[in-house]
C-alpha atoms as a PDB file:
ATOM      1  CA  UNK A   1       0.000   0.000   0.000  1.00  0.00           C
ATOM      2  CA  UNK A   2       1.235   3.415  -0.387  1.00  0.00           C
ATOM      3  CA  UNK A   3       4.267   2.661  -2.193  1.00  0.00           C
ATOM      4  CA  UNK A   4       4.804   5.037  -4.567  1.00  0.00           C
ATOM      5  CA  UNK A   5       7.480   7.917  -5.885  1.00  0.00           C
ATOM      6  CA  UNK A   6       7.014   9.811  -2.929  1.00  0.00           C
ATOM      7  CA  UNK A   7       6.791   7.513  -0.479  1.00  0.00           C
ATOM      8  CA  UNK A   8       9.234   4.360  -1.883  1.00  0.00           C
ATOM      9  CA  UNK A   9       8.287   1.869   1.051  1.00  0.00           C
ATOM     10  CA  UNK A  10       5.190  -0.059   0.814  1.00  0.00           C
ATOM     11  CA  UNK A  11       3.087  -0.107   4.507  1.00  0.00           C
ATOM     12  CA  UNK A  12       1.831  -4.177   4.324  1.00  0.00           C
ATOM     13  CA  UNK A  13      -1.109  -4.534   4.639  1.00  0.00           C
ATOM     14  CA  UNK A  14      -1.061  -6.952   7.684  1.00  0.00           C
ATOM     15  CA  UNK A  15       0.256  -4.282   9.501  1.00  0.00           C
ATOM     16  CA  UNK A  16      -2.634  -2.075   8.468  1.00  0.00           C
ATOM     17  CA  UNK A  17      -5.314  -4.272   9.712  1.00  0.00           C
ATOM     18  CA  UNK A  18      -3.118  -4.174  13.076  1.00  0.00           C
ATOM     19  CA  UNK A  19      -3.297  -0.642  13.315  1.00  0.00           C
ATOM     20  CA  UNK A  20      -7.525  -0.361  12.203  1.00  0.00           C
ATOM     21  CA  UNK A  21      -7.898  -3.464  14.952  1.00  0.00           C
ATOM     22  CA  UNK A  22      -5.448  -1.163  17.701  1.00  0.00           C
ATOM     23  CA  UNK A  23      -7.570   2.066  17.130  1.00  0.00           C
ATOM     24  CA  UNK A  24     -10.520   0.228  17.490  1.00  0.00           C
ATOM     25  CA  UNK A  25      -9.522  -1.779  20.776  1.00  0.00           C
ATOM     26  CA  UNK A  26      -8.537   0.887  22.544  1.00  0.00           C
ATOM     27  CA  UNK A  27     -10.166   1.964  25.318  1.00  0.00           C
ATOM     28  CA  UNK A  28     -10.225   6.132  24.700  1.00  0.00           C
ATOM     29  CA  UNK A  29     -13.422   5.582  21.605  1.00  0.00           C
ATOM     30  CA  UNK A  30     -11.307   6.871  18.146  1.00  0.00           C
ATOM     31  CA  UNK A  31     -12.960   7.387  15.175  1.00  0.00           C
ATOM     32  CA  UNK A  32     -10.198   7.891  12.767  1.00  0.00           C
ATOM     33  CA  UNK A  33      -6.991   7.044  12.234  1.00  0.00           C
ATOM     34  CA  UNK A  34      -4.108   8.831  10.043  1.00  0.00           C
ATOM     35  CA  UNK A  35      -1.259   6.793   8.252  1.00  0.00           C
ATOM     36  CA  UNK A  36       1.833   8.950   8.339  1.00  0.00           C
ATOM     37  CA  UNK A  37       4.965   8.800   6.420  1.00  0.00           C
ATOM     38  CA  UNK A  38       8.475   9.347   8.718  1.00  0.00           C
ATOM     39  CA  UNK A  39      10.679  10.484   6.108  1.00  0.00           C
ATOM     40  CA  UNK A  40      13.527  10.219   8.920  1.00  0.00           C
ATOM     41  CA  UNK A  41      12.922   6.963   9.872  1.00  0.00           C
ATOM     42  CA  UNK A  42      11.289   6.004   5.893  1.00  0.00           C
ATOM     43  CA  UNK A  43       8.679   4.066   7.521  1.00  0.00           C
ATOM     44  CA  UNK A  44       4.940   4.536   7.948  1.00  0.00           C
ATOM     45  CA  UNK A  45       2.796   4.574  11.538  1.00  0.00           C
ATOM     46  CA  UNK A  46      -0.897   5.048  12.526  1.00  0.00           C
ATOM     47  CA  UNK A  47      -1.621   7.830  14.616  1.00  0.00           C
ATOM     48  CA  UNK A  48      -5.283   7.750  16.017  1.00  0.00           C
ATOM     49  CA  UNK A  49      -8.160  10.456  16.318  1.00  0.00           C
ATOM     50  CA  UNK A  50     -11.102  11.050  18.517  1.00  0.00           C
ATOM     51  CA  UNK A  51     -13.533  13.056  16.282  1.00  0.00           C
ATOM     52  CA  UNK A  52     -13.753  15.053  12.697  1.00  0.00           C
ATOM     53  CA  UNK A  53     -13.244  18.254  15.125  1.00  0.00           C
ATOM     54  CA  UNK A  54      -9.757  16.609  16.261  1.00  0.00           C
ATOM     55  CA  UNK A  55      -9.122  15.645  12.582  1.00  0.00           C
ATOM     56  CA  UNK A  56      -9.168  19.033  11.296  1.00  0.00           C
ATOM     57  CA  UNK A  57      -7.262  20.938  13.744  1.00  0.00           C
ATOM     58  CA  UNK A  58      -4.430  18.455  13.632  1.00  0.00           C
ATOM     59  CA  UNK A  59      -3.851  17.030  10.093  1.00  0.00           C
ATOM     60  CA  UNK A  60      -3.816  18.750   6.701  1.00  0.00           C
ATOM     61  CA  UNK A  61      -3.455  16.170   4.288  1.00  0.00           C
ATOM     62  CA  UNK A  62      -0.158  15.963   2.451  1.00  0.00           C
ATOM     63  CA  UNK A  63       1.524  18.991   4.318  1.00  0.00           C
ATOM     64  CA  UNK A  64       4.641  18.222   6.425  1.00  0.00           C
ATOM     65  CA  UNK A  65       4.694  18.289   9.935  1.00  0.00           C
ATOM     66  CA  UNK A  66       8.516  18.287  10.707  1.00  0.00           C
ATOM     67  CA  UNK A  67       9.527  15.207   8.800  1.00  0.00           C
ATOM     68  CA  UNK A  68       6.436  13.544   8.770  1.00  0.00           C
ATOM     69  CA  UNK A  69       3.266  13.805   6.240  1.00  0.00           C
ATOM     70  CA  UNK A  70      -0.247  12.551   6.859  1.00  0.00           C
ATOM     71  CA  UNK A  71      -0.724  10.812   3.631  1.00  0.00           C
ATOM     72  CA  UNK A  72      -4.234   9.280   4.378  1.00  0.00           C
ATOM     73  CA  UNK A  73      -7.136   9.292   6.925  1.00  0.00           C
ATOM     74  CA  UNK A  74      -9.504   5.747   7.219  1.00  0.00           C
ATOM     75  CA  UNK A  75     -12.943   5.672   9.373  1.00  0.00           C
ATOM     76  CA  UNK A  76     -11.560   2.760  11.861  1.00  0.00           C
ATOM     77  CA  UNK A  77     -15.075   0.926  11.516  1.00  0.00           C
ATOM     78  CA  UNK A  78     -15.905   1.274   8.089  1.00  0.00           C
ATOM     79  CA  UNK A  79     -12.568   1.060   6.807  1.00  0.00           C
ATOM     80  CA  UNK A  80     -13.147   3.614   4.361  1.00  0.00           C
ATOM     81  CA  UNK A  81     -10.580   6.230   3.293  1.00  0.00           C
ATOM     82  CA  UNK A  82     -11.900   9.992   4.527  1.00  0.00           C
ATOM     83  CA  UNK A  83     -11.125  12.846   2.326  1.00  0.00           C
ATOM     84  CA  UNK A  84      -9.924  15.918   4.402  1.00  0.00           C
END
């Protein structure tokens, strides 16, 4: 997933259904989580979101934040990629 001239690691997808089951498991009730490209560390994590209100203030999509870049949002029950 992912992989791509601007990001040239691909995130497996194993590890993506570990990070959709994590938001969902834990016990503070996300509703979105953010895959994020490290271009220090050229690997991808999850970072997790309460509500659309949280989404917006802390993620514009694509823009750097340091070294890293929210390159997509998913609804952690639907699955479904969220435009921002």
């Amino acid at each position: 997933m992912f992989e791509g001239r601007d990001y040239p690691k691909s995130l497996d997808e194993s590890q993506f259904e570990i990070w959709l089951e994590e938001g969902r498991e834990n016990p503070i009730n996300y509703e979105y989580m953010l895959v994020i490209w490290d271009e220090f560390e050229s690997t991808y994590k999850a970072e997790y979101v309460e509500n659309r209100a949280a989404l917006s203030s802390i993620a514009i999509f694509g823009v750097d934040i340091a070294q890293e870049t929210v390159i997509a949002v998913y609804d952690l029950y639907s699955e479904s990629r969220i435009a921002i």
